[in-house]
Protein backbone atom coordinates (compact mmCIF):
# COMPACT_ATOMS: atom_id res chain seq x y z
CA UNK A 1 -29.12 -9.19 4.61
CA UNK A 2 -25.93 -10.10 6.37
CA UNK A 3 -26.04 -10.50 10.30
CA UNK A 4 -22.85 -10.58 12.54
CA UNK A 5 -22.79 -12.07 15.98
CA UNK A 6 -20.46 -12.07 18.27
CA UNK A 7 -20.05 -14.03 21.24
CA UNK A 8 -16.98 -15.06 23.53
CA UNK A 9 -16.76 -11.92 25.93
CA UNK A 10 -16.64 -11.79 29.83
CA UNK A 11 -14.09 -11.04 32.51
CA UNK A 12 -10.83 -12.02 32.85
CA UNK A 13 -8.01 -10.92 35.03
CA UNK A 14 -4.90 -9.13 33.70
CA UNK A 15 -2.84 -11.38 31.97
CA UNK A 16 -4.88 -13.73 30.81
CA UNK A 17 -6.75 -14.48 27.48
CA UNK A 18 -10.15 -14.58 25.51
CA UNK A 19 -11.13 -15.02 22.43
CA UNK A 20 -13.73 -13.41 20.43
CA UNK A 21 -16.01 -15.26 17.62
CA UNK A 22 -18.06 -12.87 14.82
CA UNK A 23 -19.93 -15.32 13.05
CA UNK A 24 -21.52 -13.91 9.53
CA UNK A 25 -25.14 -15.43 8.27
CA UNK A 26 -27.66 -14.46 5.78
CA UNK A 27 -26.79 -14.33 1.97
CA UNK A 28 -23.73 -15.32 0.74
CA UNK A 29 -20.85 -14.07 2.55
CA UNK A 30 -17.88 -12.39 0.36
CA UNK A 31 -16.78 -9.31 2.10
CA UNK A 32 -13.43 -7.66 1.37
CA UNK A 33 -12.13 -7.57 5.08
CA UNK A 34 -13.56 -8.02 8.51
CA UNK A 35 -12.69 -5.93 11.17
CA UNK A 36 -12.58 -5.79 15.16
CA UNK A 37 -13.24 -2.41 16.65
CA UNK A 38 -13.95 -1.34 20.52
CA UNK A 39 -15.27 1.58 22.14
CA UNK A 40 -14.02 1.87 25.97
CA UNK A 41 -16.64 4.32 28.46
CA UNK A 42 -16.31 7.61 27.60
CA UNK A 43 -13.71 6.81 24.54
CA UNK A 44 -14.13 6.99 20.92
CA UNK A 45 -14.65 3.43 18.74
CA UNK A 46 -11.47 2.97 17.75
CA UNK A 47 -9.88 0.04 15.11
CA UNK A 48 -8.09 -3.32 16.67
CA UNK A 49 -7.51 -5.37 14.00
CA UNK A 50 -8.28 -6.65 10.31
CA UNK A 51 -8.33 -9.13 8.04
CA UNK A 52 -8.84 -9.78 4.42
CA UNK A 53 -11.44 -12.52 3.26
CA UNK A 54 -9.51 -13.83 0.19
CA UNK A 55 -5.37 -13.27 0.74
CA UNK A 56 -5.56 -13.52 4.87
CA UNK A 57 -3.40 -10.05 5.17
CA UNK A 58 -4.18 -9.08 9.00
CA UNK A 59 -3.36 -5.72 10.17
CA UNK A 60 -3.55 -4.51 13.82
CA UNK A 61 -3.65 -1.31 15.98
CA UNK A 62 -0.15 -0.59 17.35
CA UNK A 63 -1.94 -0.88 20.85
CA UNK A 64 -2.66 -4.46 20.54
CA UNK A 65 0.42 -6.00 17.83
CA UNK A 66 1.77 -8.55 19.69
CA UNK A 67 -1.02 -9.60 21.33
CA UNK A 68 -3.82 -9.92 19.40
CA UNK A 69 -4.60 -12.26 16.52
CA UNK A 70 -7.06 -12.03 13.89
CA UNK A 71 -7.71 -15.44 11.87
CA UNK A 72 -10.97 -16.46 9.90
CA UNK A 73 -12.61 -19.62 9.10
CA UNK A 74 -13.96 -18.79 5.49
CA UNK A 75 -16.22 -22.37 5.94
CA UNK A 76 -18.07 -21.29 8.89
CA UNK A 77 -18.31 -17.63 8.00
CA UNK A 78 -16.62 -17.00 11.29
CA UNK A 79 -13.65 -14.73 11.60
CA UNK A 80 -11.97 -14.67 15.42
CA UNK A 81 -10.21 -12.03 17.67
CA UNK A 82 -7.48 -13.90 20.26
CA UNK A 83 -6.59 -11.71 22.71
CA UNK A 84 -3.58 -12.58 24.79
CA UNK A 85 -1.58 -10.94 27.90
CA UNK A 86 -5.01 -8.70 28.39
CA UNK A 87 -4.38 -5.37 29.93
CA UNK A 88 -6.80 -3.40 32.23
CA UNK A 89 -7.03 -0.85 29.21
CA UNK A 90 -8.25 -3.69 26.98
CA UNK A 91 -11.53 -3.00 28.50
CA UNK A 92 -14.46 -2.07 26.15
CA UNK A 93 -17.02 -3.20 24.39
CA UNK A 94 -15.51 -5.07 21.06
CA UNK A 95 -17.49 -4.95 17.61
CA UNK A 96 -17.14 -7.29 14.35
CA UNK A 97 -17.58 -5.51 10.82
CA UNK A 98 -17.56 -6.46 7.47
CA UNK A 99 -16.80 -4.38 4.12
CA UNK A 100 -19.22 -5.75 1.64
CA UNK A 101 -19.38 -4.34 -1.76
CA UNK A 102 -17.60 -1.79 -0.66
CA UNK A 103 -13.65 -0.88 0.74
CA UNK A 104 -14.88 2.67 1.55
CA UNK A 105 -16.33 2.15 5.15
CA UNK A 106 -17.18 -1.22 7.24
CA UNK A 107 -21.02 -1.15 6.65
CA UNK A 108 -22.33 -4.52 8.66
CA UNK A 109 -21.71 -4.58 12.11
CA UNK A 110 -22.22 -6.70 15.04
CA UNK A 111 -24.00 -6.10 18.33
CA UNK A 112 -20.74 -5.70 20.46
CA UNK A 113 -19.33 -8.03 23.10
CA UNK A 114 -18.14 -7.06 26.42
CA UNK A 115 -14.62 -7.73 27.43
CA UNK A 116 -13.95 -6.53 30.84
CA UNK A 117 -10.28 -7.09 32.55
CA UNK A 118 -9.80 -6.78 35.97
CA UNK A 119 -6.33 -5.66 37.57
């Protein structure tokens, strides 16, 4: 069973920058893409970014191109989310997934991370 954790949330102020960690353990790790999601108060989940495992393609939400960067570190089973120039409306909880097996649907997800930016 595959388990995703992320860590590297908090508060920041408008402007500035975090960045996110999922890191993927259990069996052996070959998904077809990881993702980064978030789900703002009252607001549906919606997708940030992607990338794929074995070619590196990265694709983004129009919302965040620009200013967000997905990169993954295939040797620690770690894939990243650097978020830069943070807006007030970046605010939400953000979520790691994996496609594994499958390209229909991300079905492992992490626990969330809170990412809160002040104005």
């Amino acid at each position: 069973q595959v388990q995703l954790v992320e860590s590297g949330g908090g508060l920041v102020q408008a402007g500035g920058s975090l960045r996110l960690s999922c890191a993927a353990s259990g069996r052996t790790f070959s998904p077809y893409d990881m993702g980064w999601f978030r789900q703002a108060p009252e607001k549906e989940r919606e997708f940030v970014g992607s990338i794929t495992w074995s070619a590196g393609n990265t694709f983004y939400a129009d919302s965040v191109k620009g200013r967000f960067t997905v990169t993954k570190d295939i040797f620690k089973n770690t894939v990243y989310l650097q978020m830069n120039s943070l807006k007030p409306e970046d605010t939400a909880v953000y979520y790691c997934a994996a496609r594994i097996g499958t390209i229909r649907s991300y079905n492992y997800w992490g626990q969330g991370t809170q990412v809160t930016v002040s104005s």
